[in-house]
PDB file of N, CA and C in Angstrom:
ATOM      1  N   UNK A   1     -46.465 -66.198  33.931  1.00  0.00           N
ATOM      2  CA  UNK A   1     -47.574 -66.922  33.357  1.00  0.00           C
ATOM      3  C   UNK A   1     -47.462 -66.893  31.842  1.00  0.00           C
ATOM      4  N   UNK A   2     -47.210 -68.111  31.192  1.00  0.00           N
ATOM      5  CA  UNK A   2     -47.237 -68.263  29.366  1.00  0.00           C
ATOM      6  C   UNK A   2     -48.659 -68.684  29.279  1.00  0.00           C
ATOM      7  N   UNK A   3     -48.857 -67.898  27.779  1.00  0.00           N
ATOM      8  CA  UNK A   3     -50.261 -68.040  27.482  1.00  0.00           C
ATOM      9  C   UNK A   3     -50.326 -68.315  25.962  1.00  0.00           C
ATOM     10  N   UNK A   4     -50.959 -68.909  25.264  1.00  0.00           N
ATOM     11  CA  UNK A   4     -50.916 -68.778  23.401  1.00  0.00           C
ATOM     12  C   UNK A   4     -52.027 -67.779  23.135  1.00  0.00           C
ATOM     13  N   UNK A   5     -52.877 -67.857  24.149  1.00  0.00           N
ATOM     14  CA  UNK A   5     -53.560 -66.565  23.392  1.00  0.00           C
ATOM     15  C   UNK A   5     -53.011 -65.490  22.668  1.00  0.00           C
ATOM     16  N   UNK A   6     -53.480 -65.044  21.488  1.00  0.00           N
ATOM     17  CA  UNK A   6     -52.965 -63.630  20.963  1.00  0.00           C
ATOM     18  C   UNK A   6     -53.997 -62.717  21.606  1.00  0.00           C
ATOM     19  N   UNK A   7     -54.666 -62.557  22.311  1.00  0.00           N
ATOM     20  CA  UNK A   7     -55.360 -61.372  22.206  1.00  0.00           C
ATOM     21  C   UNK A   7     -54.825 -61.489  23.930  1.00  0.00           C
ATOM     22  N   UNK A   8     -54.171 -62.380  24.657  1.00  0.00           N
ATOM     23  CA  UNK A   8     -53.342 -62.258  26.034  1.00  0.00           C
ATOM     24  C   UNK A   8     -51.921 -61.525  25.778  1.00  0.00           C
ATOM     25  N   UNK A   9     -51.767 -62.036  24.589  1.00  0.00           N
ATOM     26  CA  UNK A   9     -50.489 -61.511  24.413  1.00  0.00           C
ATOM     27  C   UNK A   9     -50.292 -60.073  23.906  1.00  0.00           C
ATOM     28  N   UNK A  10     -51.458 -59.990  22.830  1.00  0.00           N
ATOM     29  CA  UNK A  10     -51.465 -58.115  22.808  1.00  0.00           C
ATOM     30  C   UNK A  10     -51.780 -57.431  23.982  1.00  0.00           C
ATOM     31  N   UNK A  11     -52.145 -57.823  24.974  1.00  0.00           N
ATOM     32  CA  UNK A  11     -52.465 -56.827  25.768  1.00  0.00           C
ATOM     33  C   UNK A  11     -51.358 -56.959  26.351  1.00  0.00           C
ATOM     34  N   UNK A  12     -50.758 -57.985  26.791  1.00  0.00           N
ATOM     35  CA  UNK A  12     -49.572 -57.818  27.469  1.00  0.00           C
ATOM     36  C   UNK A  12     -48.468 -57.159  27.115  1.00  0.00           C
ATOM     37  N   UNK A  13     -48.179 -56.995  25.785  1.00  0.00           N
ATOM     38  CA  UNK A  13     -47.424 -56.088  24.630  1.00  0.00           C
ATOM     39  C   UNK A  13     -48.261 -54.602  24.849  1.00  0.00           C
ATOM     40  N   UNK A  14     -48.970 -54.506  25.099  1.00  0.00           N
ATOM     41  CA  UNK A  14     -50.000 -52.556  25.159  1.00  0.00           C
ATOM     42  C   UNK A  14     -49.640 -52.553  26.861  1.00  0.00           C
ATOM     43  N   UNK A  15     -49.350 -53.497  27.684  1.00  0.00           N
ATOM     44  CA  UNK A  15     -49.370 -52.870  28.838  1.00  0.00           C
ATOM     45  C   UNK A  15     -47.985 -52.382  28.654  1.00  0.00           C
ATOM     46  N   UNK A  16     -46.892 -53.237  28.192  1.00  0.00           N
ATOM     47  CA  UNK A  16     -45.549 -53.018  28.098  1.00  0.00           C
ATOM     48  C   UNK A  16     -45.057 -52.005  27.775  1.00  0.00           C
ATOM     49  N   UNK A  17     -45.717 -51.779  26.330  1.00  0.00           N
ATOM     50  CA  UNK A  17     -45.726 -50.613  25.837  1.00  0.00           C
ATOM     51  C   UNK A  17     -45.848 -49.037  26.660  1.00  0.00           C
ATOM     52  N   UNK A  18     -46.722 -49.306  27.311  1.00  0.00           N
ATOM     53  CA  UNK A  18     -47.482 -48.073  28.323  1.00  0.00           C
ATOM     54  C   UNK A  18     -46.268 -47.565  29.014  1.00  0.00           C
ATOM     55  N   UNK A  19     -45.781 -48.744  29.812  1.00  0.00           N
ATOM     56  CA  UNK A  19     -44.819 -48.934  30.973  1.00  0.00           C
ATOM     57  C   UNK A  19     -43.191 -48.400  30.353  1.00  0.00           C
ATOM     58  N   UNK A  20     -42.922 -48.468  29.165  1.00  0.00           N
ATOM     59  CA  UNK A  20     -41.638 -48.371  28.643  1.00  0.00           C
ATOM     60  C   UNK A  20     -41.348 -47.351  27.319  1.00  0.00           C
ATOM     61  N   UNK A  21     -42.709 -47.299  27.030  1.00  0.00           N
ATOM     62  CA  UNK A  21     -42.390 -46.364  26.004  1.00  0.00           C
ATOM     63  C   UNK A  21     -42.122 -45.275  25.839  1.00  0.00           C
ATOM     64  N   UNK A  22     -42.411 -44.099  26.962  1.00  0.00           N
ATOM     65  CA  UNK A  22     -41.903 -43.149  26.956  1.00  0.00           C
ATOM     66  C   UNK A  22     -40.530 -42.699  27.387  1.00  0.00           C
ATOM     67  N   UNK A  23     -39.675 -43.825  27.787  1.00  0.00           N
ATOM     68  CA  UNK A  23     -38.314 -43.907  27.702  1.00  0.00           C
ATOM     69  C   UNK A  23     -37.611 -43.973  26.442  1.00  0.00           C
ATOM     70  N   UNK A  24     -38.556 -44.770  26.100  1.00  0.00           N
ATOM     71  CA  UNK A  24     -37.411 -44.905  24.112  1.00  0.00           C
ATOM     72  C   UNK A  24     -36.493 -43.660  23.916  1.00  0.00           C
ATOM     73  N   UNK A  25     -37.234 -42.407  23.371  1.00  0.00           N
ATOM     74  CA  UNK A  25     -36.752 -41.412  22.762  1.00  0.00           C
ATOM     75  C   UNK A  25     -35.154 -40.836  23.479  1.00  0.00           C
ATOM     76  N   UNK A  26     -35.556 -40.871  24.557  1.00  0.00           N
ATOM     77  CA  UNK A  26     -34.616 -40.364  25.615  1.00  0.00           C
ATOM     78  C   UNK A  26     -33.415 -41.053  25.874  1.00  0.00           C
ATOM     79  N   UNK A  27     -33.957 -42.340  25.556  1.00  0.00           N
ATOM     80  CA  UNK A  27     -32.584 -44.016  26.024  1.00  0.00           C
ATOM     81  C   UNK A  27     -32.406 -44.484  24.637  1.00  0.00           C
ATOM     82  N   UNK A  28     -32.337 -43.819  23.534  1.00  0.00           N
ATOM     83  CA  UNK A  28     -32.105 -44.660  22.253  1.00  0.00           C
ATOM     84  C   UNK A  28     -30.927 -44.964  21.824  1.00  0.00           C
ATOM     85  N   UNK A  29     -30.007 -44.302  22.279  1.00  0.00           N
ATOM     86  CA  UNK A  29     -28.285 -44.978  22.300  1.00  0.00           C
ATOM     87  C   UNK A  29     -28.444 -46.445  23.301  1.00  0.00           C
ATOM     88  N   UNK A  30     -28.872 -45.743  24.591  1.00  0.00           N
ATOM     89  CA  UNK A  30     -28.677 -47.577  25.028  1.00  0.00           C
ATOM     90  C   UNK A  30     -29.781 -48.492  24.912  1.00  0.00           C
ATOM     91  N   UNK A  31     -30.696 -48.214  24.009  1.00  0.00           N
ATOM     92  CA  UNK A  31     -31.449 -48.966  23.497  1.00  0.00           C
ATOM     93  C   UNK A  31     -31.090 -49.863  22.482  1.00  0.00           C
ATOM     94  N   UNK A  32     -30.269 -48.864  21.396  1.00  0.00           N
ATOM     95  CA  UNK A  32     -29.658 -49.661  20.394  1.00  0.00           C
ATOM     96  C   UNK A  32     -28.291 -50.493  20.630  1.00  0.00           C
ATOM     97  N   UNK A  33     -27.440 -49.999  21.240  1.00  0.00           N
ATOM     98  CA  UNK A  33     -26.849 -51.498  22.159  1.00  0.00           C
ATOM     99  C   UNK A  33     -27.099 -52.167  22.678  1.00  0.00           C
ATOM    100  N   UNK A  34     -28.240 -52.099  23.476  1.00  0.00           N
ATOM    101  CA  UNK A  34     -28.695 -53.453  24.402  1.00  0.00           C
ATOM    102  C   UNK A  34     -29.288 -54.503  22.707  1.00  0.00           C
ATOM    103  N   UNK A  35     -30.035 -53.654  22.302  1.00  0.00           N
ATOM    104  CA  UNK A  35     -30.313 -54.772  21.040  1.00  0.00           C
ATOM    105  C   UNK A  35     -29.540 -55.473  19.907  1.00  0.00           C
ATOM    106  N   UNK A  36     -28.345 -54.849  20.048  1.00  0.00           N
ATOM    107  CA  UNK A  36     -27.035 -55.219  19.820  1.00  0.00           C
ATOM    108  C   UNK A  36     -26.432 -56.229  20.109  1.00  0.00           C
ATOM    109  N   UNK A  37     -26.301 -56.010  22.017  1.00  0.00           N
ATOM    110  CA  UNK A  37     -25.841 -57.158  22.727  1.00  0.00           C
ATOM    111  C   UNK A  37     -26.837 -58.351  22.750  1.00  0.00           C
ATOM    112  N   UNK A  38     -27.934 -58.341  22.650  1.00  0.00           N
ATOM    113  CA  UNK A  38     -29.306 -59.310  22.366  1.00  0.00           C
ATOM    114  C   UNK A  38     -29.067 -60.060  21.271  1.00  0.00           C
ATOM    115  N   UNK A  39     -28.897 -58.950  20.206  1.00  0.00           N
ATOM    116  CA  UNK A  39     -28.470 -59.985  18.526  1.00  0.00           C
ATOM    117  C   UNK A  39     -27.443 -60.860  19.131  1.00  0.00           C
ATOM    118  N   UNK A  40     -25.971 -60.243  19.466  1.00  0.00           N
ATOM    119  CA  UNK A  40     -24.919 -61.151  19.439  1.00  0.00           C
ATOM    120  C   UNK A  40     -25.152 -62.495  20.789  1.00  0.00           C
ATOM    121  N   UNK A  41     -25.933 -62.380  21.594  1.00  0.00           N
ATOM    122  CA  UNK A  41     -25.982 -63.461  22.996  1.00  0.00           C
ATOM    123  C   UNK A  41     -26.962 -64.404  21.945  1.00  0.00           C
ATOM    124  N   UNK A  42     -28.236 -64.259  21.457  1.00  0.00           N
ATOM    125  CA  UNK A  42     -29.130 -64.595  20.664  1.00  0.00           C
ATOM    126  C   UNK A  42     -28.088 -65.888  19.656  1.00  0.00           C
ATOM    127  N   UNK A  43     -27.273 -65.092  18.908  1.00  0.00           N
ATOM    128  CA  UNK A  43     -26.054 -65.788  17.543  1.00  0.00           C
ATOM    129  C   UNK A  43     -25.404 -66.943  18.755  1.00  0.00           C
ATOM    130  N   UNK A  44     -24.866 -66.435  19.473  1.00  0.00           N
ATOM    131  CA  UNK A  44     -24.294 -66.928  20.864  1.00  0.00           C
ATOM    132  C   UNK A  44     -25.114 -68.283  21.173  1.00  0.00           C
ATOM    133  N   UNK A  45     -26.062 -68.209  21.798  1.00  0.00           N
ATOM    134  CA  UNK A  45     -27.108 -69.570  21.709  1.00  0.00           C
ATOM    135  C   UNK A  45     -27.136 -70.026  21.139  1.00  0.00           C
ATOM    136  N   UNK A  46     -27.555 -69.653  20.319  1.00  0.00           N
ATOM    137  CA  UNK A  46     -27.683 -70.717  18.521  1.00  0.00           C
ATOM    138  C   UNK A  46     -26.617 -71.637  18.393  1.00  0.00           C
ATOM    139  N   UNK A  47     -25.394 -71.055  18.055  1.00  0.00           N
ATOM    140  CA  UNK A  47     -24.575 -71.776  18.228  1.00  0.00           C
ATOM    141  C   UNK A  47     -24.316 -73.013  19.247  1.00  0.00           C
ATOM    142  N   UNK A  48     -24.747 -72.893  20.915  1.00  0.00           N
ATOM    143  CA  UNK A  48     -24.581 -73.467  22.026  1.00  0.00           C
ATOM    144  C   UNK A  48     -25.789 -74.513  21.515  1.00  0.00           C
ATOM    145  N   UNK A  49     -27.026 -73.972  21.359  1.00  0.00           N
ATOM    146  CA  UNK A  49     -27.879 -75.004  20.906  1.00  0.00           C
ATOM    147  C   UNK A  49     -27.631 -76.375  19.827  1.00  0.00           C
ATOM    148  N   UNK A  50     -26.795 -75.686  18.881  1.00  0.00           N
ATOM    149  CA  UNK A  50     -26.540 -76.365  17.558  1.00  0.00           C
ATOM    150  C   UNK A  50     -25.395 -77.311  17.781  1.00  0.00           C
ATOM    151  N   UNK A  51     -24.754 -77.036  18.630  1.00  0.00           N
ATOM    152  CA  UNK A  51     -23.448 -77.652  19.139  1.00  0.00           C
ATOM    153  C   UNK A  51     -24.165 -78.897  20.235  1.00  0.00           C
ATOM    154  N   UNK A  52     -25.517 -78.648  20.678  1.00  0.00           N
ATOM    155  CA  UNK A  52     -25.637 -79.208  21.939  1.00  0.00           C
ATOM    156  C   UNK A  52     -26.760 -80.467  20.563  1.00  0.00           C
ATOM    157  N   UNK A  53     -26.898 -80.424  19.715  1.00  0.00           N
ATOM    158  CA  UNK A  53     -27.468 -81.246  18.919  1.00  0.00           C
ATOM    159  C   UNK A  53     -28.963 -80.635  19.112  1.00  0.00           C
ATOM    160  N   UNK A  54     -29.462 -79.634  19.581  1.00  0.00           N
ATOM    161  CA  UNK A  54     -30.779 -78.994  20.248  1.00  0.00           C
ATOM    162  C   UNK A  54     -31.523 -78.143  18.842  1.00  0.00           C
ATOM    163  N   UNK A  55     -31.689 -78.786  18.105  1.00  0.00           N
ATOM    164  CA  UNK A  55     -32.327 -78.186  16.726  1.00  0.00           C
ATOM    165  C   UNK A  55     -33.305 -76.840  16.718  1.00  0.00           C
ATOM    166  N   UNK A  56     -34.580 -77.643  18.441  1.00  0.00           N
ATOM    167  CA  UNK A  56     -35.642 -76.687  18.212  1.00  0.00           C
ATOM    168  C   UNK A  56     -34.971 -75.272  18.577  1.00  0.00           C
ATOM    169  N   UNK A  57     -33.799 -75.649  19.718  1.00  0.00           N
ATOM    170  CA  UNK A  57     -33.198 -74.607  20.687  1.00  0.00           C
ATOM    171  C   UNK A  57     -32.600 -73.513  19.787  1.00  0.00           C
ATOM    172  N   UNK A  58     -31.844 -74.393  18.705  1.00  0.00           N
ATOM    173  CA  UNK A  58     -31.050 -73.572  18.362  1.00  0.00           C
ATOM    174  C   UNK A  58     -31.575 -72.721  17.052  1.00  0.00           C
ATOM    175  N   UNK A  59     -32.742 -73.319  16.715  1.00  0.00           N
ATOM    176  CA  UNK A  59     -33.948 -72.617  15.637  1.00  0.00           C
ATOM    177  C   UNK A  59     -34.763 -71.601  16.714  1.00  0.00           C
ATOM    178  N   UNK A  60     -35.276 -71.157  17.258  1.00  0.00           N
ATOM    179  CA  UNK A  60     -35.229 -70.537  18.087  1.00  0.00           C
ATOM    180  C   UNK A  60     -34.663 -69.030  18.477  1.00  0.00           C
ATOM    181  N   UNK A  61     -33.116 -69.333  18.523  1.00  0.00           N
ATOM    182  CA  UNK A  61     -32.365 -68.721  19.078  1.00  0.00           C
ATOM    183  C   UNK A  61     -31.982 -67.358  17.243  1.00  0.00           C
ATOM    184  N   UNK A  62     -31.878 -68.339  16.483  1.00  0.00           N
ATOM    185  CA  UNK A  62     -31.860 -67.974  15.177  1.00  0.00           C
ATOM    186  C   UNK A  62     -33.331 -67.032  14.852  1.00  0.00           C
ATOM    187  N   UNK A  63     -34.536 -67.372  14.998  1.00  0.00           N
ATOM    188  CA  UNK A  63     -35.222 -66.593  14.488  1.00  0.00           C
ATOM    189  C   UNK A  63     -35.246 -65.250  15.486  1.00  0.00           C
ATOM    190  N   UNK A  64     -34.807 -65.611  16.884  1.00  0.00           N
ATOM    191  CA  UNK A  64     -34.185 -64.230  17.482  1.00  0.00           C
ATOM    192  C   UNK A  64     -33.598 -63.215  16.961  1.00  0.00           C
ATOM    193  N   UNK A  65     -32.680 -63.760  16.482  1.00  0.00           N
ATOM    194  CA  UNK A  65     -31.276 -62.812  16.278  1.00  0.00           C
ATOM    195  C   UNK A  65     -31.738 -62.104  15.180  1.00  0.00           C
ATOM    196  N   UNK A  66     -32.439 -63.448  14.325  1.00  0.00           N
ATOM    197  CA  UNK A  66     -32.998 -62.396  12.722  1.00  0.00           C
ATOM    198  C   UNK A  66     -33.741 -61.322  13.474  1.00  0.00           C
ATOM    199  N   UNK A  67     -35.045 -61.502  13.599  1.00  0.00           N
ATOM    200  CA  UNK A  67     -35.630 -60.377  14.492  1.00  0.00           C
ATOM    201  C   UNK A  67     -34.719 -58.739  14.672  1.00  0.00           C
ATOM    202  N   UNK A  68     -34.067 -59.469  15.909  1.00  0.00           N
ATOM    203  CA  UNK A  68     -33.053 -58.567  16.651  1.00  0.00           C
ATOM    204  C   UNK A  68     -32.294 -57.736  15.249  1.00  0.00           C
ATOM    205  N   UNK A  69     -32.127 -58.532  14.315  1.00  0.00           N
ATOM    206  CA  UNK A  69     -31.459 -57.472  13.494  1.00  0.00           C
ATOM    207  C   UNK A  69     -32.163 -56.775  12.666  1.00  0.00           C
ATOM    208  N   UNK A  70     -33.290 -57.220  11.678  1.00  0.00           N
ATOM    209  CA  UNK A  70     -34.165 -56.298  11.501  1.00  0.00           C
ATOM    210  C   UNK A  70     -34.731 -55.178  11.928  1.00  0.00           C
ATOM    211  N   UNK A  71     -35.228 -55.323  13.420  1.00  0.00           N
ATOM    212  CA  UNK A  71     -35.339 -54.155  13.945  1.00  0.00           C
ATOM    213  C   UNK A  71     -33.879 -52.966  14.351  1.00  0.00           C
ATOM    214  N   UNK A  72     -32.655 -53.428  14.719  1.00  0.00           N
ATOM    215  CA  UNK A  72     -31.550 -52.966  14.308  1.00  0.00           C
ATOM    216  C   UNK A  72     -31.767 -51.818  12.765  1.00  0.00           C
ATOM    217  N   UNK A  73     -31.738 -52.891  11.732  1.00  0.00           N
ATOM    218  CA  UNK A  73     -32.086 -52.349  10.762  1.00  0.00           C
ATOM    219  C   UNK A  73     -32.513 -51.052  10.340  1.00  0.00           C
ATOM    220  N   UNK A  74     -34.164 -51.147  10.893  1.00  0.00           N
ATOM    221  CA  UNK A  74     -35.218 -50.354  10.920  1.00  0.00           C
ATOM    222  C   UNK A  74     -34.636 -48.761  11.969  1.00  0.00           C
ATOM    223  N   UNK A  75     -34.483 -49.213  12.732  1.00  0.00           N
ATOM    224  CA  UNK A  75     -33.769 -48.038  13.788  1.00  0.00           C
ATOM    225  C   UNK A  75     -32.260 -47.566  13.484  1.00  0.00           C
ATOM    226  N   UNK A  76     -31.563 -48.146  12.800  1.00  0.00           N
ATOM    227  CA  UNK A  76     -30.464 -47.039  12.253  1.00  0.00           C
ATOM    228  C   UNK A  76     -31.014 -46.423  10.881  1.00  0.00           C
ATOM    229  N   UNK A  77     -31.777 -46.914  10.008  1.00  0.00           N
ATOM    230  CA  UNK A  77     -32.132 -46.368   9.016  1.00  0.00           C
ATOM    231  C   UNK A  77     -33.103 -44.954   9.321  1.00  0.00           C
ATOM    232  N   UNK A  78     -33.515 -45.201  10.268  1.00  0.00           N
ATOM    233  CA  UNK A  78     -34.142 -43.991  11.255  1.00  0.00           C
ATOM    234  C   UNK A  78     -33.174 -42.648  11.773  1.00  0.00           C
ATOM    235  N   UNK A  79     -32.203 -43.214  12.347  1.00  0.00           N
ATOM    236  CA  UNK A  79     -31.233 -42.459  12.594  1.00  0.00           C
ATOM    237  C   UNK A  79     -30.390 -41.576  11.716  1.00  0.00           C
ATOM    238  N   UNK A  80     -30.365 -42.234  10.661  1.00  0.00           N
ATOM    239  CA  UNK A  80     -29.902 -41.764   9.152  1.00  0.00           C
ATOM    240  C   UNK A  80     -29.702 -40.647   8.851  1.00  0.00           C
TER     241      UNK A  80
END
């Protein structure tokens, strides 16, 4: 079910949260590769989009990857 609500969508982000978060600490090596492999499939699209003439697709796929690497970012600078 897609919704634009933000206040559907925070909760759905706090249930997520609930459900997954106490794995982080424990799974943070394969946490930070899976978000790894996310950045690069993410770059991956973009490209497929941009190639496919798919502008919104491949804008999209791009503000992913930025994302994906920022938080990258944020979590090795953590690791530090």
């Amino acid at each position: 079910m897609m919704s634009d609500s933000t206040n559907e969508r925070k909760r759905i982000l706090k249930d997520l949260n609930k459900l997954v978060g106490s794995n982080l600490k424990r799974d943070s090596v394969s946490m930070l590769n899976k978000l790894s492999e996310d950045f690069y499939n993410e770059v991956e699209l973009a490209k497929e989009c941009a190639g496919h003439n798919d502008a919104a697709g491949a804008e999209v796929h791009r503000i992913i990857a930025e994302y994906l690497h920022e938080v990258l970012l944020t979590f090795e600078a953590i690791k530090k």
